[in-house]
N, C-alpha and C. Protein backbone atom coordinates (compact mmCIF):
# COMPACT_ATOMS: atom_id res chain seq x y z
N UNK A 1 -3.87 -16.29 44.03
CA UNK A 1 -3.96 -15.04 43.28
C UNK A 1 -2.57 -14.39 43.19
N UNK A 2 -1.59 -14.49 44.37
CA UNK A 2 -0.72 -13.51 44.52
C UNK A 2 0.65 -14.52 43.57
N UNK A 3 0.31 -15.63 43.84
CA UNK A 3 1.80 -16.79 43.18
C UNK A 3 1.13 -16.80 41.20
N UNK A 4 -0.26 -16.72 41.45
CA UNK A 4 -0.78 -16.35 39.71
C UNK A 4 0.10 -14.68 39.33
N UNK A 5 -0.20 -13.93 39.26
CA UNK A 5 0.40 -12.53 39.87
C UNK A 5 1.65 -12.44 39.05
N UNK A 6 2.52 -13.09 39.94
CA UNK A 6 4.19 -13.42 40.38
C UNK A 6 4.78 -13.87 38.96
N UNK A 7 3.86 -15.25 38.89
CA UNK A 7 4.16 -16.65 37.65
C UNK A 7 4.61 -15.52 36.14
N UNK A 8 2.80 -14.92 36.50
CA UNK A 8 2.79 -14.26 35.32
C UNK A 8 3.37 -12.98 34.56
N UNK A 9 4.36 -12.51 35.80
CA UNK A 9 5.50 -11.27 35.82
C UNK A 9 7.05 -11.94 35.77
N UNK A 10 7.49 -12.82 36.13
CA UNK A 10 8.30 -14.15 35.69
C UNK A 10 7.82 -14.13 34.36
N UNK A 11 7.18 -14.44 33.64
CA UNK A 11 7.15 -15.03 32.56
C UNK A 11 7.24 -14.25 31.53
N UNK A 12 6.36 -12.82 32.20
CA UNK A 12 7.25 -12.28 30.92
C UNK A 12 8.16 -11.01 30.87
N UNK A 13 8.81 -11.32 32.11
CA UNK A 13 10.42 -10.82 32.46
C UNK A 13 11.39 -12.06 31.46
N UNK A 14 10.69 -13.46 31.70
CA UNK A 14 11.73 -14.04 30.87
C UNK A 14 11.47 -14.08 29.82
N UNK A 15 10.30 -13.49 28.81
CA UNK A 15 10.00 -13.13 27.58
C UNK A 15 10.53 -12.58 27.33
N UNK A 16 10.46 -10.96 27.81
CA UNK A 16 11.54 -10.11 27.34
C UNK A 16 13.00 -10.09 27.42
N UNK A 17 13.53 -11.17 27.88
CA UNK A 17 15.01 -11.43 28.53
C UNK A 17 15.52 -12.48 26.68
N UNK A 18 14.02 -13.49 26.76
CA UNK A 18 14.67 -14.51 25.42
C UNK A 18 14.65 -13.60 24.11
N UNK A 19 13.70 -12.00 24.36
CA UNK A 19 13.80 -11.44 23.26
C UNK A 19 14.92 -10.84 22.76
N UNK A 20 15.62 -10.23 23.94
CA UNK A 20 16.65 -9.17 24.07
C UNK A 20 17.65 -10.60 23.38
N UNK A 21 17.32 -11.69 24.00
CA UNK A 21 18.75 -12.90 23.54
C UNK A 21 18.62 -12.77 22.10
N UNK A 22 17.31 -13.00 21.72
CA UNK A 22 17.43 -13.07 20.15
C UNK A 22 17.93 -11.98 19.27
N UNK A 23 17.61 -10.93 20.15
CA UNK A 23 18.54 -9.47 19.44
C UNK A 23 19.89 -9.69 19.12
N UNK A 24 19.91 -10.04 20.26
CA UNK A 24 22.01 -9.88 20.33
C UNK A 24 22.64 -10.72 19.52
N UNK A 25 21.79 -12.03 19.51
CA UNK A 25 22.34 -13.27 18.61
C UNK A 25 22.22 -13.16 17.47
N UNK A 26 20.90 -12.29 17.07
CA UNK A 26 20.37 -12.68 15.54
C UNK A 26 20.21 -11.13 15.39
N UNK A 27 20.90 -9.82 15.47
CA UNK A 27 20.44 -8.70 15.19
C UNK A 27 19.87 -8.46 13.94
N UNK A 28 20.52 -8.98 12.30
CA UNK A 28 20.18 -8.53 11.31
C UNK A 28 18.23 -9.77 11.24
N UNK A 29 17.92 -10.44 11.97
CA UNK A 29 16.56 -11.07 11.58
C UNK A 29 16.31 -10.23 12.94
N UNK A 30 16.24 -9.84 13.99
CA UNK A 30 15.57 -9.20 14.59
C UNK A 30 15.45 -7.81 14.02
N UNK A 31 16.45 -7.00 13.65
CA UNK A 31 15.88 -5.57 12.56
C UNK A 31 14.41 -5.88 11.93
N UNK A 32 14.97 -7.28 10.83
CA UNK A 32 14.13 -7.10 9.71
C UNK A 32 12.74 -7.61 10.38
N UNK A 33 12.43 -8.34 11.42
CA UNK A 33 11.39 -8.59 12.23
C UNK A 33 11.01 -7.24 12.45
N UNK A 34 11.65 -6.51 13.15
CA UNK A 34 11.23 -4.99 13.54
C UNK A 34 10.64 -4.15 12.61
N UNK A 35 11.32 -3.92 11.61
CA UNK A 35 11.17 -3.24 10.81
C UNK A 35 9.88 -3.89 9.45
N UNK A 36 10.04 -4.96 9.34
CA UNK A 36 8.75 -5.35 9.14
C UNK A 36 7.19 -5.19 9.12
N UNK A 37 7.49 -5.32 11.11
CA UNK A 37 6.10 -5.50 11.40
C UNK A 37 5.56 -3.46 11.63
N UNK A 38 6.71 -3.38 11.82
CA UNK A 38 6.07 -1.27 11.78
C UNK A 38 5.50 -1.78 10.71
N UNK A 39 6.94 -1.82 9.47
CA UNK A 39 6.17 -1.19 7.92
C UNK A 39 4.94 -2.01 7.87
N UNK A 40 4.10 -3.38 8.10
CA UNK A 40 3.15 -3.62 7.97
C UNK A 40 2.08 -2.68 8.79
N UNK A 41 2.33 -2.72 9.84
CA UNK A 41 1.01 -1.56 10.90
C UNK A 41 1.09 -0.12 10.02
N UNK A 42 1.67 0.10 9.73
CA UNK A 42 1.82 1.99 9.20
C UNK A 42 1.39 1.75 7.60
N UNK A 43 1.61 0.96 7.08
CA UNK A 43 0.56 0.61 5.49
C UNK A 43 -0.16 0.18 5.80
N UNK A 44 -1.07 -0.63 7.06
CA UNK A 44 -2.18 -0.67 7.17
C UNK A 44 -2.97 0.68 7.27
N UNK A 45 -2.48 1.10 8.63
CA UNK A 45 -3.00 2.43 8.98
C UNK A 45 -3.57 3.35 7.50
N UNK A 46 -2.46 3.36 6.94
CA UNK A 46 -2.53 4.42 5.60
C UNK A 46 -3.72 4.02 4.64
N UNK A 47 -3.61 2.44 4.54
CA UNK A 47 -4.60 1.74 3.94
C UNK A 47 -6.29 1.93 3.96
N UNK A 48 -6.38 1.93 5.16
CA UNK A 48 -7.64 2.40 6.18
C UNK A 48 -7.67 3.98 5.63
N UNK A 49 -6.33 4.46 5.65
CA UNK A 49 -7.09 6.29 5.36
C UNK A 49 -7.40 6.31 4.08
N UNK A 50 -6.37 5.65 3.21
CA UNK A 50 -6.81 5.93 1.75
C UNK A 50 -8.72 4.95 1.38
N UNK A 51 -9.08 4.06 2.21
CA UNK A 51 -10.24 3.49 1.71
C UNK A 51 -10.96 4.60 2.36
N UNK A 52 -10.97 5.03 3.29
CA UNK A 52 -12.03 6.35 4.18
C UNK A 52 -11.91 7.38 3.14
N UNK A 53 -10.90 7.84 2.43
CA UNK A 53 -10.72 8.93 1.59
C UNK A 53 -11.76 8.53 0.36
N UNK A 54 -11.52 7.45 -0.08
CA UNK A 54 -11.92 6.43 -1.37
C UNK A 54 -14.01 6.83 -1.34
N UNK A 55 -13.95 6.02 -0.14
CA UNK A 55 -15.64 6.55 0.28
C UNK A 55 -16.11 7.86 -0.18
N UNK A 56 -15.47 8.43 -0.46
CA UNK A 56 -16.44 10.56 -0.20
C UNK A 56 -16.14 10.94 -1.60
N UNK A 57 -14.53 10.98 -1.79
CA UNK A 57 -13.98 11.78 -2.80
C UNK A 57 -14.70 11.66 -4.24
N UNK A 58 -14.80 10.45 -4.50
CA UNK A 58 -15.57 10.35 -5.90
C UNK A 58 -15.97 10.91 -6.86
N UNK A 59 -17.44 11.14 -5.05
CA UNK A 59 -18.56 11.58 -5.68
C UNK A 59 -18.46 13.87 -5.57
N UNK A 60 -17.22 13.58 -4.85
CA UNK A 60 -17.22 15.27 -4.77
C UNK A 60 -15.82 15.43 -6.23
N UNK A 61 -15.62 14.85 -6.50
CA UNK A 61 -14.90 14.89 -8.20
C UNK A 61 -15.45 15.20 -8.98
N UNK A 62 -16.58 14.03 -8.65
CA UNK A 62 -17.63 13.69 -9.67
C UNK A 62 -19.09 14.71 -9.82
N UNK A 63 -19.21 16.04 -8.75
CA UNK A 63 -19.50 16.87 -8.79
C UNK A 63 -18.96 18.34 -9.57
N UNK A 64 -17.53 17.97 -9.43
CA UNK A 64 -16.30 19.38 -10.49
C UNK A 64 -16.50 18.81 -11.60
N UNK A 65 -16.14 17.72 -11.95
CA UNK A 65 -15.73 17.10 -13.76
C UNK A 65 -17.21 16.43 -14.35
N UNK A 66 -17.84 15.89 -13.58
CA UNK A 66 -19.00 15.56 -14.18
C UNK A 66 -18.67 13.72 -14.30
N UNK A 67 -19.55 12.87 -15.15
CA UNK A 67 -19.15 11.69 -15.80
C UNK A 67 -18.31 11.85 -16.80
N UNK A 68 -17.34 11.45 -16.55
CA UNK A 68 -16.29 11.51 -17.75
C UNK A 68 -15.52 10.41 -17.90
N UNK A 69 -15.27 9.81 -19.15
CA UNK A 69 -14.53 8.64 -19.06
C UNK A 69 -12.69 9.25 -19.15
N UNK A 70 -12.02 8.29 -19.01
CA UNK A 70 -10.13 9.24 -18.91
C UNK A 70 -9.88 8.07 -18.65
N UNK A 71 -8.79 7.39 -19.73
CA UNK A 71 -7.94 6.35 -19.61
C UNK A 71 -7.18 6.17 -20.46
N UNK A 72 -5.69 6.17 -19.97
CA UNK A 72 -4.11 6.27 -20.87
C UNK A 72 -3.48 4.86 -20.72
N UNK A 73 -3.38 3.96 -21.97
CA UNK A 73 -3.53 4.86 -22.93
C UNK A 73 -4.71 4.28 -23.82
N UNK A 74 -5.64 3.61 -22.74
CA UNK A 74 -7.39 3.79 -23.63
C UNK A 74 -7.11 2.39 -24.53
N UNK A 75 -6.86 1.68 -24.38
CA UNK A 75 -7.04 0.55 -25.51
C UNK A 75 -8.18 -0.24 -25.21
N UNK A 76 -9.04 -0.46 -26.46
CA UNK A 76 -10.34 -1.47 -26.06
C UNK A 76 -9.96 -3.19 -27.03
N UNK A 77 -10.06 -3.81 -26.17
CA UNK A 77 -9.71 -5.29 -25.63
C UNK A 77 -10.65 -5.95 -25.38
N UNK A 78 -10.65 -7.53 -25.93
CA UNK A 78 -11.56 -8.20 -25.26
C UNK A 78 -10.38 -9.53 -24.45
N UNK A 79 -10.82 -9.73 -22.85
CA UNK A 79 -9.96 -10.82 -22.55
C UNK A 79 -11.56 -11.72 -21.91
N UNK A 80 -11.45 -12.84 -22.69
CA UNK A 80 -12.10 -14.11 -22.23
C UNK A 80 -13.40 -13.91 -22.73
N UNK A 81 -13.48 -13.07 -23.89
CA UNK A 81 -14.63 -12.44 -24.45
C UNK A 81 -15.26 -11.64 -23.58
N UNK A 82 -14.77 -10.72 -22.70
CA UNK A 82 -15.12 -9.62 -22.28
C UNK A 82 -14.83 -8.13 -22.81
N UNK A 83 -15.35 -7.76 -23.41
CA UNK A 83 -14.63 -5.94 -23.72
C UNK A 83 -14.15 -5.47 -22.57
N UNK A 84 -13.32 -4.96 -22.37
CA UNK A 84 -12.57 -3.64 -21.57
C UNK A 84 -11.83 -3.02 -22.04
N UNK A 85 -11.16 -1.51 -20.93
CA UNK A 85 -10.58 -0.92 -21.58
C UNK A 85 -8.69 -0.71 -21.26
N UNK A 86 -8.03 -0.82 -21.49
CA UNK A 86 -6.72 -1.08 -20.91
C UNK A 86 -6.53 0.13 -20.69
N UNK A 87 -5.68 0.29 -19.21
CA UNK A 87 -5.29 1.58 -18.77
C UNK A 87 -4.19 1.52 -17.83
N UNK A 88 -3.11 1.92 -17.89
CA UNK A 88 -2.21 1.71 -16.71
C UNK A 88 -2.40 3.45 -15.82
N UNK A 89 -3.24 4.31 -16.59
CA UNK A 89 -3.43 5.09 -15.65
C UNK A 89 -4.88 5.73 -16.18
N UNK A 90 -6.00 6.12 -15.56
CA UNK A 90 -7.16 6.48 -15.95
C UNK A 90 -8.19 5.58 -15.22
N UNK A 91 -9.93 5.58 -15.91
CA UNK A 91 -10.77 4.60 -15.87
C UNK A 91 -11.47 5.07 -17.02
N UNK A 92 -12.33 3.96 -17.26
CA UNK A 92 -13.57 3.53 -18.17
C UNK A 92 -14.83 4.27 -17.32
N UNK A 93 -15.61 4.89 -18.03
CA UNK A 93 -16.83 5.61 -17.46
C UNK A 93 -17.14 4.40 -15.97
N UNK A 94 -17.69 2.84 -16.45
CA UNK A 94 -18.11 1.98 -15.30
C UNK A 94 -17.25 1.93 -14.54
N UNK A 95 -16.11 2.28 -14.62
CA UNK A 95 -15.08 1.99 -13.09
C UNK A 95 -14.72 3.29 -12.77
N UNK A 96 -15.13 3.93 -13.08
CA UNK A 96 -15.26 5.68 -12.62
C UNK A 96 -15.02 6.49 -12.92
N UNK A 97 -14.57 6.30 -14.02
CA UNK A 97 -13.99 7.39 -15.04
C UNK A 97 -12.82 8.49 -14.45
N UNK A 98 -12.98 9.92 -15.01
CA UNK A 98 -12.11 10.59 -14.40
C UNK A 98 -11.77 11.14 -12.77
N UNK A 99 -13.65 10.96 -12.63
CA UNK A 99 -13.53 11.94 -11.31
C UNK A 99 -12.68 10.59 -9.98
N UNK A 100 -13.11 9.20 -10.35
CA UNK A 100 -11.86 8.05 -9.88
C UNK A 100 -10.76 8.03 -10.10
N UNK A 101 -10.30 8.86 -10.64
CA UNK A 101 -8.65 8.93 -11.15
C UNK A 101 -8.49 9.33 -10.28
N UNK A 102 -8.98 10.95 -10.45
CA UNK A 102 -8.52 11.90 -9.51
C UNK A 102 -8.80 11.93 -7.73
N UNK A 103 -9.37 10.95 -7.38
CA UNK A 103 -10.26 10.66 -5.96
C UNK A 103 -8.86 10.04 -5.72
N UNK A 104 -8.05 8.90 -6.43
CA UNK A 104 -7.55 7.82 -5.90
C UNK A 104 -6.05 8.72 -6.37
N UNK A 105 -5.85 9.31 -6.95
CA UNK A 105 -5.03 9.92 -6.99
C UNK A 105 -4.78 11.19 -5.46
N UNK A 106 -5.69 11.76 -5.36
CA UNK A 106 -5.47 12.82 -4.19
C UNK A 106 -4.98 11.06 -2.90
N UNK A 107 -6.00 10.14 -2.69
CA UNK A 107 -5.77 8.96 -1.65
C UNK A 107 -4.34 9.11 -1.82
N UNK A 108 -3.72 8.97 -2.51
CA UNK A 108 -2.40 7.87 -2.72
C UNK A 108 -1.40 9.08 -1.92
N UNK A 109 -1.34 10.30 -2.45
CA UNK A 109 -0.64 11.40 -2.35
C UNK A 109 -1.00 11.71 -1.03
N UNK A 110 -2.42 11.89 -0.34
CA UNK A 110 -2.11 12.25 1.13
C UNK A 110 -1.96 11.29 2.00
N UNK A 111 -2.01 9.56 1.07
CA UNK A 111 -1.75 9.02 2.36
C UNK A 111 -0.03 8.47 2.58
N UNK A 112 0.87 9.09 1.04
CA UNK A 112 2.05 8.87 1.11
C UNK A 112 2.89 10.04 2.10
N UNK A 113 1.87 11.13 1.82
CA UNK A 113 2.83 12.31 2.77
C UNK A 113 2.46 11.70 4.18
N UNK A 114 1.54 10.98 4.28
CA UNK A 114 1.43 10.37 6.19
C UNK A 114 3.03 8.97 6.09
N UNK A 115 2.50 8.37 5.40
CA UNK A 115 3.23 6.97 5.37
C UNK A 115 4.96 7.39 5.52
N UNK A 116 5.53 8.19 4.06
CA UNK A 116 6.44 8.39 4.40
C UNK A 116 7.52 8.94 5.54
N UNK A 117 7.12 9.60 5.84
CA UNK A 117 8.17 10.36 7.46
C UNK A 117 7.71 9.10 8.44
N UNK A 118 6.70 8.06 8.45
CA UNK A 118 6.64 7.09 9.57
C UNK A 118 7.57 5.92 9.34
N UNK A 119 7.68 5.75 8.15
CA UNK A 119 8.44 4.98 7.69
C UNK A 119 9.91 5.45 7.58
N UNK A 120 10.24 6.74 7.43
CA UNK A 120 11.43 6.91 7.16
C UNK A 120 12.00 7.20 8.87
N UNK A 121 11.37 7.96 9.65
CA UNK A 121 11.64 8.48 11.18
C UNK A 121 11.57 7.23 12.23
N UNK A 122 10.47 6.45 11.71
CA UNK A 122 10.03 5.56 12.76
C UNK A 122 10.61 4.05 12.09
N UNK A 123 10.29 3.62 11.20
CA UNK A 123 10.63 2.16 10.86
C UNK A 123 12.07 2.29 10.29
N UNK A 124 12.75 3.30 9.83
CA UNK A 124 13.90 2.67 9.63
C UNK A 124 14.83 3.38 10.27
N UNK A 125 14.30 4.55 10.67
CA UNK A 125 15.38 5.42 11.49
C UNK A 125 16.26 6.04 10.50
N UNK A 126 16.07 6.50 9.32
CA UNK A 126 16.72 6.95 8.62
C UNK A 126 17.34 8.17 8.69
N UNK A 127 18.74 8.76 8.36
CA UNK A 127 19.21 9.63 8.28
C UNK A 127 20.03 10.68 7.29
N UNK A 128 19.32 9.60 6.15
CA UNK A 128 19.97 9.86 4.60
C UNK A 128 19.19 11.43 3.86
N UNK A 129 19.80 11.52 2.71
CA UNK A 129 19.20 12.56 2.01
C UNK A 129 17.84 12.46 1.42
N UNK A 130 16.68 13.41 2.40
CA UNK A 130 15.46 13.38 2.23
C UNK A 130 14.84 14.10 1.24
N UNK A 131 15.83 14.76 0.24
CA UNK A 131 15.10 14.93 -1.05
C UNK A 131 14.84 13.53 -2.32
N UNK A 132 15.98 13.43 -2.07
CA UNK A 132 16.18 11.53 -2.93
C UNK A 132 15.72 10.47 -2.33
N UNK A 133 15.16 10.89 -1.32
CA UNK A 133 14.28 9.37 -0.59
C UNK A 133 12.86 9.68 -0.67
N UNK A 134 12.41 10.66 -0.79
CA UNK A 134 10.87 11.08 -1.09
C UNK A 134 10.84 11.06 -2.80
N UNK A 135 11.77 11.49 -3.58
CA UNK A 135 11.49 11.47 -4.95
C UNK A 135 11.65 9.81 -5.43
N UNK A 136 12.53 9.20 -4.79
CA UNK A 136 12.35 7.25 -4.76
C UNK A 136 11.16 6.99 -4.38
N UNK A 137 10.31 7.24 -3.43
CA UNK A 137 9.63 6.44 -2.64
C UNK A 137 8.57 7.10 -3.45
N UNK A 138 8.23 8.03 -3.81
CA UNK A 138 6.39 8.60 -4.58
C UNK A 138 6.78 7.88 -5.63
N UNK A 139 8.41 7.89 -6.42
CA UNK A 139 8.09 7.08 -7.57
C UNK A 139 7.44 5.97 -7.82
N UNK A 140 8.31 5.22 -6.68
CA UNK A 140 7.59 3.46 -6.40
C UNK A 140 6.35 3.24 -6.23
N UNK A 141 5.98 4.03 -5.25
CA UNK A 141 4.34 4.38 -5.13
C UNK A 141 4.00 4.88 -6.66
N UNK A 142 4.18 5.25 -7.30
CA UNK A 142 3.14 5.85 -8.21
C UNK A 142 3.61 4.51 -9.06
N UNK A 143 4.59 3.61 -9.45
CA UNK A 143 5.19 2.64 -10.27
C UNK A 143 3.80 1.83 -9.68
N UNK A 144 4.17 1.28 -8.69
CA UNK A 144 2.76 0.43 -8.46
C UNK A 144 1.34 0.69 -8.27
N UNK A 145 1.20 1.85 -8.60
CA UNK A 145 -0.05 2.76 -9.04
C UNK A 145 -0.65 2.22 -10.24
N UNK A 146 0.38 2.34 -10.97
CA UNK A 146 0.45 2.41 -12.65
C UNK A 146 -0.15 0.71 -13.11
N UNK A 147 0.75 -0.08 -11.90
CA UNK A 147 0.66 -1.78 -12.53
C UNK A 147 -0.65 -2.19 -11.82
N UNK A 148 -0.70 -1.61 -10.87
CA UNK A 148 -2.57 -2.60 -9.76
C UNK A 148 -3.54 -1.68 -10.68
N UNK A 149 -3.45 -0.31 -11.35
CA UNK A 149 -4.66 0.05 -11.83
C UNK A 149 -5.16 -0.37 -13.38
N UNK A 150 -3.32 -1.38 -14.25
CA UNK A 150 -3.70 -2.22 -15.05
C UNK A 150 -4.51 -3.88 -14.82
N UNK A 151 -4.16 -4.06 -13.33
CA UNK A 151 -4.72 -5.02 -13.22
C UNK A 151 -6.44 -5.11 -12.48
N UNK A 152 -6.57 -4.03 -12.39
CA UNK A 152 -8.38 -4.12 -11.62
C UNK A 152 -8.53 -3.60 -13.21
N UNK A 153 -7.86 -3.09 -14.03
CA UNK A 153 -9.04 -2.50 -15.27
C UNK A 153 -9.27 -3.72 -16.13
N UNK A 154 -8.52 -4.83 -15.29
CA UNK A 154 -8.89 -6.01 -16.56
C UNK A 154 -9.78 -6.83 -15.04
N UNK A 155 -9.41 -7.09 -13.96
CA UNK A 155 -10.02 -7.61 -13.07
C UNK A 155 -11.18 -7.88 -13.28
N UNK A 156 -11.70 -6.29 -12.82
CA UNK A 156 -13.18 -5.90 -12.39
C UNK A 156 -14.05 -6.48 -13.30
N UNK A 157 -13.65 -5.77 -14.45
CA UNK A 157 -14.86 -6.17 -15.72
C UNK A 157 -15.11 -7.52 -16.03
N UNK A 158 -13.72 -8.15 -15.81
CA UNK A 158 -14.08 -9.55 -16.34
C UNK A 158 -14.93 -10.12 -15.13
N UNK A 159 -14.02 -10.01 -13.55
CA UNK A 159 -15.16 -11.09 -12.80
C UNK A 159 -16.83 -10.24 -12.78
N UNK A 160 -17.06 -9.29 -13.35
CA UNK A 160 -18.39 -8.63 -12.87
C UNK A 160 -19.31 -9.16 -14.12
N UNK A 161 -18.77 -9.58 -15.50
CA UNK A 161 -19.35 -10.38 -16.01
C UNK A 161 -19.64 -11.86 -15.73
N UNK A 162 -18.73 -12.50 -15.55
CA UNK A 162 -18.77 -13.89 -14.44
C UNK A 162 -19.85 -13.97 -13.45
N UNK A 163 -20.24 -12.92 -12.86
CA UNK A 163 -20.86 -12.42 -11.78
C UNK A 163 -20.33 -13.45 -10.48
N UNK A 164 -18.67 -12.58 -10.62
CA UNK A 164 -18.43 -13.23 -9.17
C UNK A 164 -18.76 -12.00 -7.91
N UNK A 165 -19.30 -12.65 -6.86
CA UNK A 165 -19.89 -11.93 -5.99
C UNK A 165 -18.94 -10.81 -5.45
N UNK A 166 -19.69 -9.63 -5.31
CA UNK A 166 -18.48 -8.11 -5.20
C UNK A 166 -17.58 -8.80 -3.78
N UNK A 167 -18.32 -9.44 -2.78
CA UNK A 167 -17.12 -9.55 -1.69
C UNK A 167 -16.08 -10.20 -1.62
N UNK A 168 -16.37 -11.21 -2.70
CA UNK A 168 -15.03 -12.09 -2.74
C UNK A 168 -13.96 -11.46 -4.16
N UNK A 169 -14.68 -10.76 -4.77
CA UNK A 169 -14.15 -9.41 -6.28
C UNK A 169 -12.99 -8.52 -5.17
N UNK A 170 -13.74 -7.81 -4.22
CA UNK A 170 -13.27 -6.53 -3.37
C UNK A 170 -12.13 -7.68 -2.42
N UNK A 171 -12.30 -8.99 -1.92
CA UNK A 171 -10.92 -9.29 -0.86
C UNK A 171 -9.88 -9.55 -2.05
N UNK A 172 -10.46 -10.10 -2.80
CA UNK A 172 -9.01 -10.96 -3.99
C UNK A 172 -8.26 -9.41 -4.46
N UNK A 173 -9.00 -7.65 -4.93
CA UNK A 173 -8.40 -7.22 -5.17
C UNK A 173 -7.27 -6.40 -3.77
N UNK A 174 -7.92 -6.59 -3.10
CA UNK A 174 -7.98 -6.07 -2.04
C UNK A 174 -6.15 -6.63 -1.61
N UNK A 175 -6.47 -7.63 -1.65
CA UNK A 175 -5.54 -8.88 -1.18
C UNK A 175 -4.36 -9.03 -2.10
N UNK A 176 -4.49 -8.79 -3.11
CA UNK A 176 -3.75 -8.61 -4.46
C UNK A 176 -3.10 -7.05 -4.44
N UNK A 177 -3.86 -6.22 -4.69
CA UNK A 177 -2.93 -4.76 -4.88
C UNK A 177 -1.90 -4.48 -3.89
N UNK A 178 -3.19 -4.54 -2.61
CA UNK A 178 -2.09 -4.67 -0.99
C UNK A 178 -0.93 -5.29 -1.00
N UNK A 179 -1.04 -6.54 -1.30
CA UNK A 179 -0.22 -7.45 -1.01
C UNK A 179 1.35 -6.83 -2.02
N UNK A 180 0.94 -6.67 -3.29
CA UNK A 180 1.97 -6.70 -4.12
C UNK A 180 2.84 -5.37 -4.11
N UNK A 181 1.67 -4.07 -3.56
CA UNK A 181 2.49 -3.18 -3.29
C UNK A 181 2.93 -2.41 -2.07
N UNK A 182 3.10 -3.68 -0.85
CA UNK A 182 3.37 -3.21 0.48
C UNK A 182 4.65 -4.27 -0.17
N UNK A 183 4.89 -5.64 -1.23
CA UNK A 183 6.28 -6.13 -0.95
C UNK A 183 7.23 -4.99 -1.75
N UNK A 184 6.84 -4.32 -3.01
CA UNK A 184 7.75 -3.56 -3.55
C UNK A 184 8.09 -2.07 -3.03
N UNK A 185 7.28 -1.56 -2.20
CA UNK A 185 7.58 -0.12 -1.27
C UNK A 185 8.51 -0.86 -0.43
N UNK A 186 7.92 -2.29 0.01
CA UNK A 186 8.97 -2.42 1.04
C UNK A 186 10.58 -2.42 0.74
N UNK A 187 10.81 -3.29 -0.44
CA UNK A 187 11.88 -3.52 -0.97
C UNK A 187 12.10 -1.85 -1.38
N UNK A 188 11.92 -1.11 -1.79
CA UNK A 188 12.38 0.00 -2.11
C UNK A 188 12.85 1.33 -0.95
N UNK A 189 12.05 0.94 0.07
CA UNK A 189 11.98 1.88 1.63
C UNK A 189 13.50 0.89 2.17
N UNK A 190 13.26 -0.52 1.99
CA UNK A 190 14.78 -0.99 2.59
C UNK A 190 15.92 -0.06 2.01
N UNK A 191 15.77 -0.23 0.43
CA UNK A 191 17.06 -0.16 0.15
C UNK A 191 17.37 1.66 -0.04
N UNK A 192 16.32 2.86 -0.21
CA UNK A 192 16.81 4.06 0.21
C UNK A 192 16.83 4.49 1.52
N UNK A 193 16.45 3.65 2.55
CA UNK A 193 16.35 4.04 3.75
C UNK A 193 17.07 3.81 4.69
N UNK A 194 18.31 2.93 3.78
CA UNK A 194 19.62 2.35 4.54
C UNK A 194 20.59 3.02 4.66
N UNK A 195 21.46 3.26 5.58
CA UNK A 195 22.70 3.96 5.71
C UNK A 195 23.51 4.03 4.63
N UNK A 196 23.54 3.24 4.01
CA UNK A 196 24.60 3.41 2.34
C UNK A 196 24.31 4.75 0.94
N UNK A 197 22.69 4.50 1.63
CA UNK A 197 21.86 5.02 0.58
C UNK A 197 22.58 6.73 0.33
N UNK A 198 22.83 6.80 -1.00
CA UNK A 198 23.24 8.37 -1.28
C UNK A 198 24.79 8.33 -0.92
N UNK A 199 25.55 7.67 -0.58
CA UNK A 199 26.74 7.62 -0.19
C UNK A 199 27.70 7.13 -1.63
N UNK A 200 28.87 7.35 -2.04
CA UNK A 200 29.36 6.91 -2.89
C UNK A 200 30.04 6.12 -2.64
């Protein structure tokens, strides 16, 4: 028990010893390791609040505005002989029309005022000018707002005619929006959140 104990405090004294080596040797891939895996945990986190937000808001929208359809700039399309409606910002009455705009709109906005200062205080340690790094960073966020809500307004409709089953509909978008807009915040949080940033 006591040499199990021992082994296993050895081992990862010399864990943390090969980590610290890899720091010193490889600082710029140990940053981006670091800084990485925050920015992945803290867009999860946010992720989780904006789907908890996603759950309620809707239908309390959808209590102020009523059913309303709202989609800019509204083009009706058929892809693969499906009708839909093209929107890089809005919905179609079936995908929720206005009072979903505005649900996923309040999501995005309170879960950027969480995300940002964790990302800027905690994952990159930033010390640059925090008026031009919040007006970058909602942009990007709202930039990839604009492109994942053109791509579920053609998504949804088409696989829900297909009748592909909602759980494998909900991981692919799931898996898709996430994916594409945790790489471009990221790329954009690197590059205003770097010491150069705002400097001439």
């Amino acid at each position: 028990m006591f040499n199990a104990n021992t082994n296993a405090m050895v081992e990862n004294v010399n864990r943390g010893t090969n980590m610290s080596n890899f720091a010193e040797k490889h600082p710029k891939a140990a940053q981006w390791i670091r800084e990485g895996g925050l920015f992945l945990i803290f867009s999860y986190v946010v992720t989780f609040l904006k789907w908890g937000l996603l759950t309620f808001l809707p239908a309390l929208f959808r209590g102020m505005v009523g059913d309303v359809a709202w989609a800019w700039p509204g083009i009706d399309v058929k892809v693969m002989g499906v009708p839909l409606t093209l929107a890089v910002i809005g919905n179609s009455l079936a995908d929720g029309g206005l009072a979903f705009t505005l649900a996923n709109f309040t999501s995005i906005i309170l879960g950027e005022c969480i995300n940002f200062p964790l990302q800027r205080n905690v994952t990159f340690r930033s010390k640059g000018p925090v008026i031009r790094q919040i007006l970058c960073h909602f942009a990007g966020a709202l930039g990839v707002f604009f492109i994942m809500n053109l791509f579920t307004c053609i998504w949804n409709p088409v696989t829900a005619a297909f009748h592909v089953p909602d759980g494998i509909r909900n991981i692919v978008t799931t898996v898709v929006t996430g994916g594409v807009s945790m790489v471009i915040i990221f790329a954009i949080d690197k590059t205003i959140f770097s010491e150069n940033f705002g400097k001439k």
